[in-house]
C-alpha atoms as a PDB file:
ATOM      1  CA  UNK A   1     -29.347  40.438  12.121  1.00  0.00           C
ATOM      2  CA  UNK A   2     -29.474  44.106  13.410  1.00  0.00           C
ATOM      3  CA  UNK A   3     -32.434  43.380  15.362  1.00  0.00           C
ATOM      4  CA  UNK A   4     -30.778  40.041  17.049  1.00  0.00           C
ATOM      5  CA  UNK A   5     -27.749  41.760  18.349  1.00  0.00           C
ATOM      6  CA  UNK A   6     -29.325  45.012  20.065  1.00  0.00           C
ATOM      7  CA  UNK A   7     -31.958  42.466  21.407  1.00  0.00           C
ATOM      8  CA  UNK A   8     -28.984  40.815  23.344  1.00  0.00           C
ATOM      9  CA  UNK A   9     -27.039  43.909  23.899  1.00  0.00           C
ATOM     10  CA  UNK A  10     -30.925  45.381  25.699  1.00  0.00           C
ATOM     11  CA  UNK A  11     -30.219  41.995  27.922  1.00  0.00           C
ATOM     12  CA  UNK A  12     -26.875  42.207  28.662  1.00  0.00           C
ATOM     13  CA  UNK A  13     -27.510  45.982  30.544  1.00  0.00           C
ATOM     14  CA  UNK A  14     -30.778  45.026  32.258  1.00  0.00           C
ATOM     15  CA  UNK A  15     -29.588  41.297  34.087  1.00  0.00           C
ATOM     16  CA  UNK A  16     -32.567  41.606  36.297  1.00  0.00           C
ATOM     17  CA  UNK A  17     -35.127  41.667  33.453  1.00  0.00           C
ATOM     18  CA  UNK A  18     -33.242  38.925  31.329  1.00  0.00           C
ATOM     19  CA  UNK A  19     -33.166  36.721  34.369  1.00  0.00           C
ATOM     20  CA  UNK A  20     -37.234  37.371  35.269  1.00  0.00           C
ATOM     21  CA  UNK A  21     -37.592  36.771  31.182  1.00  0.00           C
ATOM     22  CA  UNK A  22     -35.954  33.837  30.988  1.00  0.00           C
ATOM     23  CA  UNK A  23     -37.290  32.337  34.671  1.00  0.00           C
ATOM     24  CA  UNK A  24     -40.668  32.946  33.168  1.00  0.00           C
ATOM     25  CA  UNK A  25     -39.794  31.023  29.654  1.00  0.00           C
ATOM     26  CA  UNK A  26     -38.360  28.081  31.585  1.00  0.00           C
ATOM     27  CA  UNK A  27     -41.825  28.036  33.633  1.00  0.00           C
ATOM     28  CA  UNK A  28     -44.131  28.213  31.214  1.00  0.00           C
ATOM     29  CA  UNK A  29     -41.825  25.744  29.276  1.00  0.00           C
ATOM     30  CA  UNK A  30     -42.052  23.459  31.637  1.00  0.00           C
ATOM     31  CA  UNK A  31     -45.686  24.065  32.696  1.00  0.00           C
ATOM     32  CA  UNK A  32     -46.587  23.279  29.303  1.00  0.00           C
ATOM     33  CA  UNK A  33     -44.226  20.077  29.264  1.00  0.00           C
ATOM     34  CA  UNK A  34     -46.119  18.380  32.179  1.00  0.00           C
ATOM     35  CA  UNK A  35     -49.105  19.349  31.097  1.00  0.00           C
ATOM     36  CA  UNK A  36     -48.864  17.599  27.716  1.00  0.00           C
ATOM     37  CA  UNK A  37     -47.159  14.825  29.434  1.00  0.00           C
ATOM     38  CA  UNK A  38     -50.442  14.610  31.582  1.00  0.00           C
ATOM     39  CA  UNK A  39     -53.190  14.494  28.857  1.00  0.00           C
ATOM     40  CA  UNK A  40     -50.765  12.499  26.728  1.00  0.00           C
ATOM     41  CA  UNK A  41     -50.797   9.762  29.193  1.00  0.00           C
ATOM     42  CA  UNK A  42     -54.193   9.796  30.058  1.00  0.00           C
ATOM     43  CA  UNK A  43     -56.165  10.713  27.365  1.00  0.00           C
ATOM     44  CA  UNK A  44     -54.345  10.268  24.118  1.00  0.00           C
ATOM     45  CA  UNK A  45     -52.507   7.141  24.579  1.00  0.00           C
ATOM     46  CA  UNK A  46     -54.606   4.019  23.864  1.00  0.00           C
ATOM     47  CA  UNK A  47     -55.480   1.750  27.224  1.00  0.00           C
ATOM     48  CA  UNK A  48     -52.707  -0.771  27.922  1.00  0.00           C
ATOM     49  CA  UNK A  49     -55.239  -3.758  27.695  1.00  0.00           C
ATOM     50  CA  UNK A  50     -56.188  -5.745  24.673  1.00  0.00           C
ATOM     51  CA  UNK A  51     -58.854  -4.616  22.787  1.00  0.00           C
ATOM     52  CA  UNK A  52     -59.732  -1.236  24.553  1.00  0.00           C
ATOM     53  CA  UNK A  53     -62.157  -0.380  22.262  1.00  0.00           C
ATOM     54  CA  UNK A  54     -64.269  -3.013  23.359  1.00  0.00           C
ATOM     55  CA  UNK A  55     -64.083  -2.530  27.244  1.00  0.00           C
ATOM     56  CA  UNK A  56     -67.335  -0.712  28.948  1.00  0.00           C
ATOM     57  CA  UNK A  57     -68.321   0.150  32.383  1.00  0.00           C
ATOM     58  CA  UNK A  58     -71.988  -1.168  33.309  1.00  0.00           C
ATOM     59  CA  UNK A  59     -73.945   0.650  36.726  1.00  0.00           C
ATOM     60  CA  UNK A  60     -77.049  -0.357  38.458  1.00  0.00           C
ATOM     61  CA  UNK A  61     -79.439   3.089  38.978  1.00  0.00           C
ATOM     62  CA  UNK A  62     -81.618   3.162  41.552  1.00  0.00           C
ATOM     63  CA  UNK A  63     -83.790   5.707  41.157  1.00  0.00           C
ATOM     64  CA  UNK A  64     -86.045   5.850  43.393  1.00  0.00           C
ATOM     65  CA  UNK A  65     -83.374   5.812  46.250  1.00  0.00           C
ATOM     66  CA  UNK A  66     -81.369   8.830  44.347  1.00  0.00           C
ATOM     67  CA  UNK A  67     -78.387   6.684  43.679  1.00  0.00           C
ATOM     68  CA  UNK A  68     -76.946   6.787  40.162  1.00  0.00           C
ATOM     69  CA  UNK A  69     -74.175   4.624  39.247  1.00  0.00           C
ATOM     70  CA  UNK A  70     -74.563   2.427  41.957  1.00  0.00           C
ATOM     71  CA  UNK A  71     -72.038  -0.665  42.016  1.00  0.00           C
ATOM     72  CA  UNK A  72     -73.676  -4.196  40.613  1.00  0.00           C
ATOM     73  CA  UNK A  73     -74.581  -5.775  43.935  1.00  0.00           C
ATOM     74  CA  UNK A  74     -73.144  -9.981  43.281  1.00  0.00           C
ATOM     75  CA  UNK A  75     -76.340 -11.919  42.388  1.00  0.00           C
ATOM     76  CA  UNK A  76     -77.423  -9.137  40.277  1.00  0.00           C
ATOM     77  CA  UNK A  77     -74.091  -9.446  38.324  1.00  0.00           C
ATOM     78  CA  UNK A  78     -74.394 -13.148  38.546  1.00  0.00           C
ATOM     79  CA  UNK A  79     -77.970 -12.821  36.730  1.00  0.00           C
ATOM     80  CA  UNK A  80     -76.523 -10.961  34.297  1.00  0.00           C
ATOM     81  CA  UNK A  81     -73.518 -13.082  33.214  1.00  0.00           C
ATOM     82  CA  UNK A  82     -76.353 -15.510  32.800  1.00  0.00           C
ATOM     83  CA  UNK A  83     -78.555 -13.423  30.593  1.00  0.00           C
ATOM     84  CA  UNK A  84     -76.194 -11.550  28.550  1.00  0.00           C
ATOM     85  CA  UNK A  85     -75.940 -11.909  24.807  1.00  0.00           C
ATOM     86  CA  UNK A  86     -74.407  -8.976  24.276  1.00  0.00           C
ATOM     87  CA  UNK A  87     -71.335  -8.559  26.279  1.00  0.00           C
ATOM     88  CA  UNK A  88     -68.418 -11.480  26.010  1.00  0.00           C
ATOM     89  CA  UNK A  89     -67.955 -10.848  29.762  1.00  0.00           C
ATOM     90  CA  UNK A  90     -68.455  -9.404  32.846  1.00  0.00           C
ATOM     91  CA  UNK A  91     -66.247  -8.607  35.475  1.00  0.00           C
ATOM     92  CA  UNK A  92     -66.860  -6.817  38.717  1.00  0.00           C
ATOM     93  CA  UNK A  93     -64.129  -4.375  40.986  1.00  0.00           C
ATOM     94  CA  UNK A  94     -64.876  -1.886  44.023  1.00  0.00           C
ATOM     95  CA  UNK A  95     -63.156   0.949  44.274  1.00  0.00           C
ATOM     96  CA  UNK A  96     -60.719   1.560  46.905  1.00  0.00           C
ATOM     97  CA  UNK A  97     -61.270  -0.202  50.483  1.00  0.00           C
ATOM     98  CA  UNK A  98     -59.525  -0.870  53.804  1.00  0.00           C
ATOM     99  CA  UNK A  99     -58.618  -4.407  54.645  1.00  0.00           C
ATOM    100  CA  UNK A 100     -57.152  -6.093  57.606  1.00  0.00           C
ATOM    101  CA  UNK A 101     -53.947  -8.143  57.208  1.00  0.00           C
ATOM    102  CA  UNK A 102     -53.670 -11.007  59.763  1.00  0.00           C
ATOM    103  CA  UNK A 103     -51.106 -12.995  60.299  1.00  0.00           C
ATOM    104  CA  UNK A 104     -48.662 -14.104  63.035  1.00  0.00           C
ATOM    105  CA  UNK A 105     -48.144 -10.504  64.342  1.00  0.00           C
ATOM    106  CA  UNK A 106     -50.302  -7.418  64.830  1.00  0.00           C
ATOM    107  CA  UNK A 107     -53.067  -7.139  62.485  1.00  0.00           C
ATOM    108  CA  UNK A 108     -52.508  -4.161  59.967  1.00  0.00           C
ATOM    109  CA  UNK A 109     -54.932  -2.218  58.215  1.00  0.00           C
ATOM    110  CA  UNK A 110     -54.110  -1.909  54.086  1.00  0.00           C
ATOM    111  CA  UNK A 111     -55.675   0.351  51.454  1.00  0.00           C
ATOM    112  CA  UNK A 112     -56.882  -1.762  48.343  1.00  0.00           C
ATOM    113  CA  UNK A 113     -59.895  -2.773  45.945  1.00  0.00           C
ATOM    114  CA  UNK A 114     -61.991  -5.687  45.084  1.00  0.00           C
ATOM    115  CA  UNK A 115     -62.259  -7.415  42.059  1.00  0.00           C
ATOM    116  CA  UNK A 116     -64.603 -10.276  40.601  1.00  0.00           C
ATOM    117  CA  UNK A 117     -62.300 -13.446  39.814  1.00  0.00           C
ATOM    118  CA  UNK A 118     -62.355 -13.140  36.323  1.00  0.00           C
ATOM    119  CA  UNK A 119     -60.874  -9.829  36.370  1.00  0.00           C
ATOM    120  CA  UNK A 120     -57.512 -10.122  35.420  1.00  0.00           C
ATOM    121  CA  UNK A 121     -58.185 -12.701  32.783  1.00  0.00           C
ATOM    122  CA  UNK A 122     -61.027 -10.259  31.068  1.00  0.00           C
ATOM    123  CA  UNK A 123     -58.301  -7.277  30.998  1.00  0.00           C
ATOM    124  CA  UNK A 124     -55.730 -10.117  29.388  1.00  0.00           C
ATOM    125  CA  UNK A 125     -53.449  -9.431  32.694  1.00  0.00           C
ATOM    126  CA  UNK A 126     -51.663 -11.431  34.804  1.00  0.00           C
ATOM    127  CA  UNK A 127     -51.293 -10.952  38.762  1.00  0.00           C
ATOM    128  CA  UNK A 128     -48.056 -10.506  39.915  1.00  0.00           C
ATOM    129  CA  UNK A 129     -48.421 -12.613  43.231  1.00  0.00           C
ATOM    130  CA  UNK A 130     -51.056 -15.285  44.258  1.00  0.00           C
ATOM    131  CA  UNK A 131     -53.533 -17.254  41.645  1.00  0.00           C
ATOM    132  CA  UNK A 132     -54.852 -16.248  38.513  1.00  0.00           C
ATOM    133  CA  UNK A 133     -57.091 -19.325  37.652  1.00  0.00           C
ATOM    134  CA  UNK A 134     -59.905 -18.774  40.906  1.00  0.00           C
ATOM    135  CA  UNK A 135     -62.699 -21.200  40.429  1.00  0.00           C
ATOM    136  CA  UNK A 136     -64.724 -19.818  43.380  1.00  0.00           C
ATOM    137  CA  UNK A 137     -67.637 -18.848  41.638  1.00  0.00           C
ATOM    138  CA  UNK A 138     -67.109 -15.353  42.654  1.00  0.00           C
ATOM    139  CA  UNK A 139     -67.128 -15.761  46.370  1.00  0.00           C
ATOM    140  CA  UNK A 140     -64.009 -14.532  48.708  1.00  0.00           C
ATOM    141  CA  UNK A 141     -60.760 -16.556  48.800  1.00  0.00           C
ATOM    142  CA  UNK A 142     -57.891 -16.569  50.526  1.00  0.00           C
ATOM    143  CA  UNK A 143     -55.118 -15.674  47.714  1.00  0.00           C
ATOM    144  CA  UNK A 144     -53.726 -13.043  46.720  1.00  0.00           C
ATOM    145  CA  UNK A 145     -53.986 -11.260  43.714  1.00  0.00           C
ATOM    146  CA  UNK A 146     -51.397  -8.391  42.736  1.00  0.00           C
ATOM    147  CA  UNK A 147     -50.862  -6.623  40.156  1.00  0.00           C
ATOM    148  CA  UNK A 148     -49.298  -3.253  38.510  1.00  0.00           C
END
């Protein structure tokens, strides 16, 4: 108990070392805090979607051309929905994109991805504007599909 109170006596004379100790504490405190919160979010916590376990991510490589992980180009992803036995489905998404909104006033250019149509349903999710049952076969459509 000796120990405790000439510690905070030692503090009390030098205020400019207790307040670069203690500024230091609450930064590394905190450092340490988002940091956690980080891989906690990412990495530790299961995926939101049903079934995580079971979702994989499939690439085409082309060798030859010195592309690896090349997206699945549409008929080749058609093929394989038709020859799969393994895999319950497949569903298809580009990464981010720019895309031109038209409508009555100036076009504007938007920041977005592509997916297949049986996206959301695959994931178990359900879009927050526009149509979740597209029978298009795959090919582009005109509604919307949002989601958070």
């Amino acid at each position: 108990m000796n120990d405790l109170k000439f510690a905070f006596r030692q503090l009390l004379k030098n205020p400019g070392f207790t307040a670069v100790a203690v500024l230091t504490l609450a930064l590394g405190i905190g450092a340490n805090t988002a940091m956690f919160s980080f891989v906690n979010a990412v990495l530790l916590r299961p995926l939101s979607y049903p079934a995580p376990e079971r979702l994989v991510m499939v690439f085409e490589n082309h060798v030859t051309n010195g592309w690896y992980k090349s997206w699945v180009a549409a008929p080749v992803l058609a093929e394989w929905r038709k020859q799969t036995t393994v895999f319950e489905a497949l569903g298809a998404a580009r990464s981010y994109g720019n895309f031109t909104l038209t409508s009555q006033g100036q076009p504007e250019t938007l920041k977005g991805s592509s997916f297949s149509a049986n996206l959301f349903p695959l994931l178990g999710l359900r879009p927050l504007l526009g149509c979740a049952n597209i029978s298009s076969g795959g090919r582009q459509s005109r509604s919307v599909n949002a989601s958070a």
